[in-house]
Each structure stands twice: as C-alpha cells, then as structure tokens.
C-alpha atoms as a PDB file:
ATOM      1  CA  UNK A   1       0.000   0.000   0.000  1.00  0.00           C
ATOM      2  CA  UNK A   2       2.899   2.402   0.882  1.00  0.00           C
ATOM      3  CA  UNK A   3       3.812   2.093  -2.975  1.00  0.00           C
ATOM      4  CA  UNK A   4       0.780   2.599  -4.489  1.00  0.00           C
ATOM      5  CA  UNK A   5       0.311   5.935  -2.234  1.00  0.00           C
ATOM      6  CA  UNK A   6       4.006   6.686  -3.305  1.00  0.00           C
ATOM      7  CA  UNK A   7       2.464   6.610  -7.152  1.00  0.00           C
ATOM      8  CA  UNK A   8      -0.883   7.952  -6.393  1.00  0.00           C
ATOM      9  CA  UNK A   9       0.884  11.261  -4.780  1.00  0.00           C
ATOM     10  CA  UNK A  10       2.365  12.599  -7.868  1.00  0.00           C
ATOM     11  CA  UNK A  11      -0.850  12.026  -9.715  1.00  0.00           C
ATOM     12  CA  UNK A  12      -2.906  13.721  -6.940  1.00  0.00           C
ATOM     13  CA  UNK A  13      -0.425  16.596  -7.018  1.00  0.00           C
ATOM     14  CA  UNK A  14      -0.355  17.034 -10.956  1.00  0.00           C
ATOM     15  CA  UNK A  15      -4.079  16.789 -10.992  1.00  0.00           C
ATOM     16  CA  UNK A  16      -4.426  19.307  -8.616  1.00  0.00           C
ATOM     17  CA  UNK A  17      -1.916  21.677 -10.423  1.00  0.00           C
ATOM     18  CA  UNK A  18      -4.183  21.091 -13.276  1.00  0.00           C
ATOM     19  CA  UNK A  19      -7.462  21.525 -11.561  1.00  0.00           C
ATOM     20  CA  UNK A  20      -6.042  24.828 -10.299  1.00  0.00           C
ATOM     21  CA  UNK A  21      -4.979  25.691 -13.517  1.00  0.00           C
ATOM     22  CA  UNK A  22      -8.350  25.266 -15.135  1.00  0.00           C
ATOM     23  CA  UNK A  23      -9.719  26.983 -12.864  1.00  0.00           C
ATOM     24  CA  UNK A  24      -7.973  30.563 -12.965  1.00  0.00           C
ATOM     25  CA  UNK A  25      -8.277  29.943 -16.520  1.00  0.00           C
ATOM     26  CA  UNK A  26     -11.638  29.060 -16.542  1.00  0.00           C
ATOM     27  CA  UNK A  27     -11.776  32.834 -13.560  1.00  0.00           C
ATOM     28  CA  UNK A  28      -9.605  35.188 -16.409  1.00  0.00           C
ATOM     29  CA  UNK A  29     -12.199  33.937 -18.808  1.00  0.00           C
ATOM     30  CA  UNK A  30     -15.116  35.001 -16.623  1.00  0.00           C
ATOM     31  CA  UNK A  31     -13.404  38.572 -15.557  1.00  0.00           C
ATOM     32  CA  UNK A  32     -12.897  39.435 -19.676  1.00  0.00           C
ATOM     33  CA  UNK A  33     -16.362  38.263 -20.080  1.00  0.00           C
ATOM     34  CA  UNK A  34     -17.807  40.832 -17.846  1.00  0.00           C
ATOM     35  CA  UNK A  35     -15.341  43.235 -18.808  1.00  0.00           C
ATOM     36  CA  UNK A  36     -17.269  42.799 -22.486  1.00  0.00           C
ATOM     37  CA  UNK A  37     -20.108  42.749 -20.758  1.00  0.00           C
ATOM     38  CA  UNK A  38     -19.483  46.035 -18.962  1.00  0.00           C
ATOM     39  CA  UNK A  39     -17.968  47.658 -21.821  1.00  0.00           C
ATOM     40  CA  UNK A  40     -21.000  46.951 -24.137  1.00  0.00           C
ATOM     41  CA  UNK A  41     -23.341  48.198 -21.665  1.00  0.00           C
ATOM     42  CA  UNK A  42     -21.381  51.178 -21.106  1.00  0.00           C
ATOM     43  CA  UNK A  43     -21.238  51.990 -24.816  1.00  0.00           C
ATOM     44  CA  UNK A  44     -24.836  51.372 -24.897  1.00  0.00           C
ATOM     45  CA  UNK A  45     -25.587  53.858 -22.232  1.00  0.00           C
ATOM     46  CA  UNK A  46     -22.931  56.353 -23.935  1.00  0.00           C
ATOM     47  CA  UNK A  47     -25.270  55.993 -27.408  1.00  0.00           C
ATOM     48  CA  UNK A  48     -28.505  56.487 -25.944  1.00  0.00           C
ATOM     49  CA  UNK A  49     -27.737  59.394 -24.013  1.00  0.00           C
ATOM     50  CA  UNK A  50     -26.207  61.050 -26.513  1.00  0.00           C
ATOM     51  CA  UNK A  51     -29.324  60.830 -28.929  1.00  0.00           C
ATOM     52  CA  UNK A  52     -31.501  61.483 -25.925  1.00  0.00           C
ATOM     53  CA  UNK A  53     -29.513  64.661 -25.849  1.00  0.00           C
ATOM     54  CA  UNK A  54     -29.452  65.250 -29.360  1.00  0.00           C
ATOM     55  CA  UNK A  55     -33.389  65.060 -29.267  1.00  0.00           C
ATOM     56  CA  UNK A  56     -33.530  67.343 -26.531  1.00  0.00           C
ATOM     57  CA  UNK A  57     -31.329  69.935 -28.271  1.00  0.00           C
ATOM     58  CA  UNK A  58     -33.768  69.789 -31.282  1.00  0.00           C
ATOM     59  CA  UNK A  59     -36.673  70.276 -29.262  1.00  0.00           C
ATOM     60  CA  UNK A  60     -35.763  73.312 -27.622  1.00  0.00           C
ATOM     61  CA  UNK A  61     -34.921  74.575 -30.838  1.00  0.00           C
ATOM     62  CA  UNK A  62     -37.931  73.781 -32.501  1.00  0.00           C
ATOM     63  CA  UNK A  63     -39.624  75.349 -29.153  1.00  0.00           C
ATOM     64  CA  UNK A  64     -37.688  78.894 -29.793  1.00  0.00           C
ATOM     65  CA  UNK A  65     -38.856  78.580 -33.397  1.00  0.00           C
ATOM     66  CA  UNK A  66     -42.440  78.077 -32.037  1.00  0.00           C
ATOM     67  CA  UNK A  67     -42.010  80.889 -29.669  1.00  0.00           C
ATOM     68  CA  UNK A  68     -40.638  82.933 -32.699  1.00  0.00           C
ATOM     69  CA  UNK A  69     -43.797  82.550 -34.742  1.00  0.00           C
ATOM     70  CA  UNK A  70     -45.920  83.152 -32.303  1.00  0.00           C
ATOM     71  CA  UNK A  71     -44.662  86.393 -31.917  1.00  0.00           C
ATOM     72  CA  UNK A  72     -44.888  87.241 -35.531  1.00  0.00           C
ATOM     73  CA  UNK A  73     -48.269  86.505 -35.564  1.00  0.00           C
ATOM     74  CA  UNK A  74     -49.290  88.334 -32.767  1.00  0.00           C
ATOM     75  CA  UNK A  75     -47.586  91.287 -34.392  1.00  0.00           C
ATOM     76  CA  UNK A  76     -49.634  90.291 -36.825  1.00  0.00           C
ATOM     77  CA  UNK A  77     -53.470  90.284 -35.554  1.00  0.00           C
ATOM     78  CA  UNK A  78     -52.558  92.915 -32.530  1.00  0.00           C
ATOM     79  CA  UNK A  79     -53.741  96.229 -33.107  1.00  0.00           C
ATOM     80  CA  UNK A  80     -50.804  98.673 -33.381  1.00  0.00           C
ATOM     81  CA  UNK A  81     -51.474 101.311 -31.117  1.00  0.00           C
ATOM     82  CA  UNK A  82     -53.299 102.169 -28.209  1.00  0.00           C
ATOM     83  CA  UNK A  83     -52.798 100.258 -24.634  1.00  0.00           C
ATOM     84  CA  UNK A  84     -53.446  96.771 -26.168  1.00  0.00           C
ATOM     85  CA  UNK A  85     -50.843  97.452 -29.075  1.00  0.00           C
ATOM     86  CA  UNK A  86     -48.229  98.408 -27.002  1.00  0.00           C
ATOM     87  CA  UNK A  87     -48.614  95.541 -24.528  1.00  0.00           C
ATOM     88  CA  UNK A  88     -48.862  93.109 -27.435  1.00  0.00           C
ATOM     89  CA  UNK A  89     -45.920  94.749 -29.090  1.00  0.00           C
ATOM     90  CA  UNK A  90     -43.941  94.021 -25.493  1.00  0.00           C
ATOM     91  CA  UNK A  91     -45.205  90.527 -25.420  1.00  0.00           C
ATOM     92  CA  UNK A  92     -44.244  89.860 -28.833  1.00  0.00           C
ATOM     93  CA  UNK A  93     -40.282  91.156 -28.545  1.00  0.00           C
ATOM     94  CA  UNK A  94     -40.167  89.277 -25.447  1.00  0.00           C
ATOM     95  CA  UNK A  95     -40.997  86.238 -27.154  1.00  0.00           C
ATOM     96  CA  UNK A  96     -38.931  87.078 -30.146  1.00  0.00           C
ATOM     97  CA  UNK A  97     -35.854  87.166 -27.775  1.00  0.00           C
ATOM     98  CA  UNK A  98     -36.647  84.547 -25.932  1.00  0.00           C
ATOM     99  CA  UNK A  99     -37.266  82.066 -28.894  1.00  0.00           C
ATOM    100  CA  UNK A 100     -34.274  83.629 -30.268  1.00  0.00           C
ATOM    101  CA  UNK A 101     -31.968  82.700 -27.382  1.00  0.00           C
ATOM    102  CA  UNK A 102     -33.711  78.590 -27.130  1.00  0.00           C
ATOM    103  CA  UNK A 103     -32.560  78.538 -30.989  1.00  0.00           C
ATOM    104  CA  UNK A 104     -29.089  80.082 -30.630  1.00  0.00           C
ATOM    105  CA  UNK A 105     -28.123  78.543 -27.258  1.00  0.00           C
ATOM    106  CA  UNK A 106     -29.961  75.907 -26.456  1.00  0.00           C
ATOM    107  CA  UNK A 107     -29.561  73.325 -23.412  1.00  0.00           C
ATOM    108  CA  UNK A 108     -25.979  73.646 -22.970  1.00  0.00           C
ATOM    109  CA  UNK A 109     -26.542  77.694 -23.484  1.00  0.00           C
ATOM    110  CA  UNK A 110     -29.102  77.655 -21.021  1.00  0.00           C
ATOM    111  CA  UNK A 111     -26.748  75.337 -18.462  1.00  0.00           C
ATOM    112  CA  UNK A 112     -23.681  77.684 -18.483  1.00  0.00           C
ATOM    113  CA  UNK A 113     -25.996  80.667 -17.876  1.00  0.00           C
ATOM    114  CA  UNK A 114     -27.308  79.325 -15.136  1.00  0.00           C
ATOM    115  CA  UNK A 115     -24.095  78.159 -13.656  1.00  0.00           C
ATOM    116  CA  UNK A 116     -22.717  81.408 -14.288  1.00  0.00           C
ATOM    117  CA  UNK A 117     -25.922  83.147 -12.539  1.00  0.00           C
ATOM    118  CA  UNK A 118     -25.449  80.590  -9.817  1.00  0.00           C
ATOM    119  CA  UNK A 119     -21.845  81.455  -9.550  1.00  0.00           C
ATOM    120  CA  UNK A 120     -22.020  84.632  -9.110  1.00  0.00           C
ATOM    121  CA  UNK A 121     -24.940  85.147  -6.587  1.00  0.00           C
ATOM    122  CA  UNK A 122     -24.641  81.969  -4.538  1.00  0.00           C
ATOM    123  CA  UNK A 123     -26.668  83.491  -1.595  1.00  0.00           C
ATOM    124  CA  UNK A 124     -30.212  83.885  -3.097  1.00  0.00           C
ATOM    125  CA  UNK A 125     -29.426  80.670  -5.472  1.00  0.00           C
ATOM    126  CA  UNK A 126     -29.372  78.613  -2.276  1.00  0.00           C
ATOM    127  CA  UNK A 127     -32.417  80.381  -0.769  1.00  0.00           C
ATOM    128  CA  UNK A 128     -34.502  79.647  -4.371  1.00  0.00           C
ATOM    129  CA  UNK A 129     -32.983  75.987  -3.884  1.00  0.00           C
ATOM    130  CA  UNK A 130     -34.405  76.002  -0.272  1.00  0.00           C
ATOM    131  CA  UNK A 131     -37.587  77.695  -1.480  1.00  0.00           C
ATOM    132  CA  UNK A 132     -38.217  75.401  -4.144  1.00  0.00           C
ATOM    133  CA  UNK A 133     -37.687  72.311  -2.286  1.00  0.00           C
ATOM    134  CA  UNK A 134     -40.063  73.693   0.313  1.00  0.00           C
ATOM    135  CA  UNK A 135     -42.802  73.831  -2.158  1.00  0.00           C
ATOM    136  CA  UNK A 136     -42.632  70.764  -3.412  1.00  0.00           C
ATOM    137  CA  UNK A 137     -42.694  68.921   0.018  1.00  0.00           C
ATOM    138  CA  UNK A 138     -45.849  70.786   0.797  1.00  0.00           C
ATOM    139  CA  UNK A 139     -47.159  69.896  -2.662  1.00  0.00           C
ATOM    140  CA  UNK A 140     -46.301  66.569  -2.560  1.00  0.00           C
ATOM    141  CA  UNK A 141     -47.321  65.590   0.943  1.00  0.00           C
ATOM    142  CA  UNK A 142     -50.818  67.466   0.591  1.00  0.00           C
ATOM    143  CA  UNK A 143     -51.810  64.789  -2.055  1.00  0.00           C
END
C-alpha cells in the first residue's frame, strides 16, 4: 500500500496543479467576459444618451422657433397702437428674444448661464434651492 500511495501522490499533485490551472483559466475567462459585458453596456448607455440629448437639443430649438412665430403673428393680428398694441408689441419682442436665445443657445446655453448666474450670486441661489424644495414637500405631501 505504501507504494501505491508513493504513485498515487504525484498524480494527486499534478491533478491538482491542473485543476487549479483550469480553474484561474476558466476565472480570467469570466473577468474578460464581464469586462465585455461592462464595456458593451457602457457603450450602450454612452449611445442612448447622446441621442436622448441630441433630441432634446432639437426640441428646444424647434420650441424657440415656435415661440418665434408666435410672436410674428401676434404682431400680426394685434392692433398697433393704443394700450393693447403696445402691450402686445412688449409681449411679442419678449418672445422674439426669448425664442431667439432657445434657438441660438440651447440646453448647454441655457446650463452655463445658469451656472454662471449661480456662480455669481450663490446666496439667493441657495435660498430659491431652499424655497423650491419647500414647495414641493408641501405639494407633494398634501396629495
């Protein structure tokens, strides 16, 4: 019996060399698979957020263009003079501008303008922050 456990111990070693082999093989394969994985889904995410933003962009601008036209046509049916003209009038450059600006600047335009406002008044952009939230606990635990 001693030999046979003599001959047996090599084998048992080799096969476990080999089972431990195999198996960080068999672990690097699994790690590069969900590295793939991960990749893919990253990618993925990437794509779809970019056309989300791309759809995004092209709604605001098609909202400034909406704006836009609605303030050619009020400039259009408005009476020109008198109180009502010159409060349509008002109305209607207002909107002008402010369709203007969605086309020109759009999302990103309207980010940096706002981290620039932030920026520089930091005091009443944290009290509107404050406000706001405020609001919308009220409004939401009323219902």
């Amino acid at each position: 019996m001693a030999a046979t456990s003599n001959y047996s111990k090599p084998r048992e070693e080799a096969n476990k060399g080999n089972f431990q082999e195999a198996v960080t093989d068999k672990g690097t394969q699994a790690i590069d698979k969900a590295k793939d994985v991960a990749s893919n889904v990253a990618s993925k995410a990437k794509d779809m957020a970019s056309t989300v933003g791309h759809k995004a962009e092209d709604a605001t601008h098609a909202v400034g263009s909406g704006m836009q036209s609605l303030a050619g046509t009020m400039r259009e049916k408005l009476p020109q003079s008198g109180m009502l003209g010159s409060a349509g009038s008002t109305i209607a450059s207002g909107l002008d501008s402010a369709g203007n600006y969605l086309k020109e600047e759009g999302l990103s335009g309207i980010a940096e303008d706002m981290t620039n406002l932030i920026r520089r008044n930091p005091l009443p952009a944290l009290l509107c922050g404050v406000a706001l939230g405020f609001v919308l606990a009220r409004a939401t635990s009323r219902s």
